[in-house]
C-alpha atoms as a PDB file:
ATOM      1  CA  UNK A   1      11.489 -58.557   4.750  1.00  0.00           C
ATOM      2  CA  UNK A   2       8.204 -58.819   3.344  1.00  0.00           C
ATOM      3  CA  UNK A   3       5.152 -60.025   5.551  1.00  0.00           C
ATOM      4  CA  UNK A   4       2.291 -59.594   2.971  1.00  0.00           C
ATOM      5  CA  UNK A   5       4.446 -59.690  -0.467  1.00  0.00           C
ATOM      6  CA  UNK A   6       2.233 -59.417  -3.388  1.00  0.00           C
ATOM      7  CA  UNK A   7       3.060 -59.095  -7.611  1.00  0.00           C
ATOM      8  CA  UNK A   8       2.225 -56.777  -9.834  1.00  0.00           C
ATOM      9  CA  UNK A   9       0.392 -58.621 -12.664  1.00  0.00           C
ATOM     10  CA  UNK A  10       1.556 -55.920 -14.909  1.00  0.00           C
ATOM     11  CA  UNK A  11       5.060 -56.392 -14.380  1.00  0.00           C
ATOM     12  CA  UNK A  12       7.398 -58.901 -12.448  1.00  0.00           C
ATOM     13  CA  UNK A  13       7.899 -56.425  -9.790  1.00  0.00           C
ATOM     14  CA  UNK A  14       6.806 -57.848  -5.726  1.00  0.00           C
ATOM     15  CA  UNK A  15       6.250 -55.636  -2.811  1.00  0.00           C
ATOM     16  CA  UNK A  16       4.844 -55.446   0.663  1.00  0.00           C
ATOM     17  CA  UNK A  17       1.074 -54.975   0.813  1.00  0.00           C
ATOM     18  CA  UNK A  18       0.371 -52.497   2.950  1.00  0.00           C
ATOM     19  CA  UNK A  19       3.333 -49.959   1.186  1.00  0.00           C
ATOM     20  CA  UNK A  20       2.018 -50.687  -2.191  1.00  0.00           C
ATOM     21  CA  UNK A  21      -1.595 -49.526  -1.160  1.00  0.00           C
ATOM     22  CA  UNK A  22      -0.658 -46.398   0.617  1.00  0.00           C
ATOM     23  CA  UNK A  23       1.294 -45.528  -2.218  1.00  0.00           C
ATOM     24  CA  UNK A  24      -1.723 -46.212  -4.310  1.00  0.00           C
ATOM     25  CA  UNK A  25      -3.984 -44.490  -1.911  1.00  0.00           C
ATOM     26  CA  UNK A  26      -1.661 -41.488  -1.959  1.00  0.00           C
ATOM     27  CA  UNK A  27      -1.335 -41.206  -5.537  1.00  0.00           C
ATOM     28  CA  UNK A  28      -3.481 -38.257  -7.239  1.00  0.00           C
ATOM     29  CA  UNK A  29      -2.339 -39.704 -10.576  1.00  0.00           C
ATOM     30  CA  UNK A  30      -6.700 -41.824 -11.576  1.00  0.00           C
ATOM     31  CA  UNK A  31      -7.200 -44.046 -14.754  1.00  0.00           C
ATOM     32  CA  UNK A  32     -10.441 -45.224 -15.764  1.00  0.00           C
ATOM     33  CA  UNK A  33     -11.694 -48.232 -14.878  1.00  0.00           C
ATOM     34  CA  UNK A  34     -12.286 -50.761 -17.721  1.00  0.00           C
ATOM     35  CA  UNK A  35     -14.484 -54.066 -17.079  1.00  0.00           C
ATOM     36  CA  UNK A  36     -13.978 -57.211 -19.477  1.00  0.00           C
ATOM     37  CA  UNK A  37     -16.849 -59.206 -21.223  1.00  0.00           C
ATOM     38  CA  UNK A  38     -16.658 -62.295 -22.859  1.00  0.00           C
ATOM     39  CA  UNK A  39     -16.187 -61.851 -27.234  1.00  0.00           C
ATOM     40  CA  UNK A  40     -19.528 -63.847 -29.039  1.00  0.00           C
ATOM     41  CA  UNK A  41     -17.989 -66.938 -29.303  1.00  0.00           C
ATOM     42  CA  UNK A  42     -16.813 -67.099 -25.679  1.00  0.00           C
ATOM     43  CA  UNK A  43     -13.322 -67.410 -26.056  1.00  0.00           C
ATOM     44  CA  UNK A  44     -11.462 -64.378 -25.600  1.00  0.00           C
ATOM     45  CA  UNK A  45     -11.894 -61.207 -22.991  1.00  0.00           C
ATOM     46  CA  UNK A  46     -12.215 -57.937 -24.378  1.00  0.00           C
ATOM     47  CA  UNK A  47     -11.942 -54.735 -22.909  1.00  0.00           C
ATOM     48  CA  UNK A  48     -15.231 -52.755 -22.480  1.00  0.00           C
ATOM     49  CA  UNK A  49     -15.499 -49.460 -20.600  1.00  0.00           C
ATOM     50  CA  UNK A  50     -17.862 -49.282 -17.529  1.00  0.00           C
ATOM     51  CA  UNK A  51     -20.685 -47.404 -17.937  1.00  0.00           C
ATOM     52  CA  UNK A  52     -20.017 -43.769 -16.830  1.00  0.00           C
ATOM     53  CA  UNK A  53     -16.833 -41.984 -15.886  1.00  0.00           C
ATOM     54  CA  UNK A  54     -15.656 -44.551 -13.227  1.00  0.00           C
ATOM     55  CA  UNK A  55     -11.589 -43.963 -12.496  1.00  0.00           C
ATOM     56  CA  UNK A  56      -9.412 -45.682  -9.633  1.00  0.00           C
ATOM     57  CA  UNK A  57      -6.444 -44.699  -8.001  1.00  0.00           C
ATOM     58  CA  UNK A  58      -2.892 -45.769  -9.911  1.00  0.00           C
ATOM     59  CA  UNK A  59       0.948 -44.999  -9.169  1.00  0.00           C
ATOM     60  CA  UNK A  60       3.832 -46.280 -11.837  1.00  0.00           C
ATOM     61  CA  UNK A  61       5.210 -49.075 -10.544  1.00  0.00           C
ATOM     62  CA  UNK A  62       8.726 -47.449  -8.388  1.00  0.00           C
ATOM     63  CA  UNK A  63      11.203 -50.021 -10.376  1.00  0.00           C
ATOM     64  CA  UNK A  64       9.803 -50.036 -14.785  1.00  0.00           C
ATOM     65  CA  UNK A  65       6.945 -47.513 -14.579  1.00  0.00           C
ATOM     66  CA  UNK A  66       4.653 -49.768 -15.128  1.00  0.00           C
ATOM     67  CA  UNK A  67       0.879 -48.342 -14.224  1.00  0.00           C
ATOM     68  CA  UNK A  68      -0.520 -50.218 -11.356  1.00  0.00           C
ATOM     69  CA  UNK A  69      -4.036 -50.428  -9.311  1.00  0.00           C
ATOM     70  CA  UNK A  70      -4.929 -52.450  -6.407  1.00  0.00           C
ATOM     71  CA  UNK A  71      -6.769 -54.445  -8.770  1.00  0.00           C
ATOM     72  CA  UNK A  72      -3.657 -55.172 -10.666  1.00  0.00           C
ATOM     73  CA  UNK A  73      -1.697 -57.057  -7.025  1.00  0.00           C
ATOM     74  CA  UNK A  74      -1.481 -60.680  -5.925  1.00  0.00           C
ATOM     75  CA  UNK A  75      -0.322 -62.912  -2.929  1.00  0.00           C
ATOM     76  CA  UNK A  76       2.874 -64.131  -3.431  1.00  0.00           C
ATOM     77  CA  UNK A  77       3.450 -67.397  -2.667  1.00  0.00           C
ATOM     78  CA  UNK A  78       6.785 -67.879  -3.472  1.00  0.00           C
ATOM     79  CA  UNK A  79       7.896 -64.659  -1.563  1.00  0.00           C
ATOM     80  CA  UNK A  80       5.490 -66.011   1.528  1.00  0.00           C
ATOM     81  CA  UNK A  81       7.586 -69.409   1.671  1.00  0.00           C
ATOM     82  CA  UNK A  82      10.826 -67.695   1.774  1.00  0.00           C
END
């Protein structure tokens, strides 16, 4: 049972919090970090990379391989109600 579930935004996958980020924390596997800025007109986000060589911890999600961060988790609602 979960007791903090949270999604992956990158995939459909849920989890339990705290196994997700010790997994993450674990993981020796870095990608760099990329911020997003908005385009000249203001309507779409596009990537930009942070200034310097600024990498965060990542594992592929266990389930499609998916590459995931802490950034990339949310609560759960649905998962929290049942």
């Amino acid at each position: 049972m979960f007791v903090n579930p949270v999604r992956n935004t990158k995939c459909v996958h849920a989890f339990e919090r705290s196994a997700i980020e010790e997994f993450i924390e674990r993981s020796d596997m870095t990608i760099p970090l990329y911020n997003t800025e908005p385009d000249e007109d203001n309507q779409n986000q596009r990537p930009r990379r942070a200034r310097g060589p600024v990498y965060v911890r990542a594992v592929e999600c266990p389930v499609c391989s998916a590459v995931i961060t802490r950034a990339d988790l949310r609560r759960d609602p649905v998962l929290e109600r049942r």
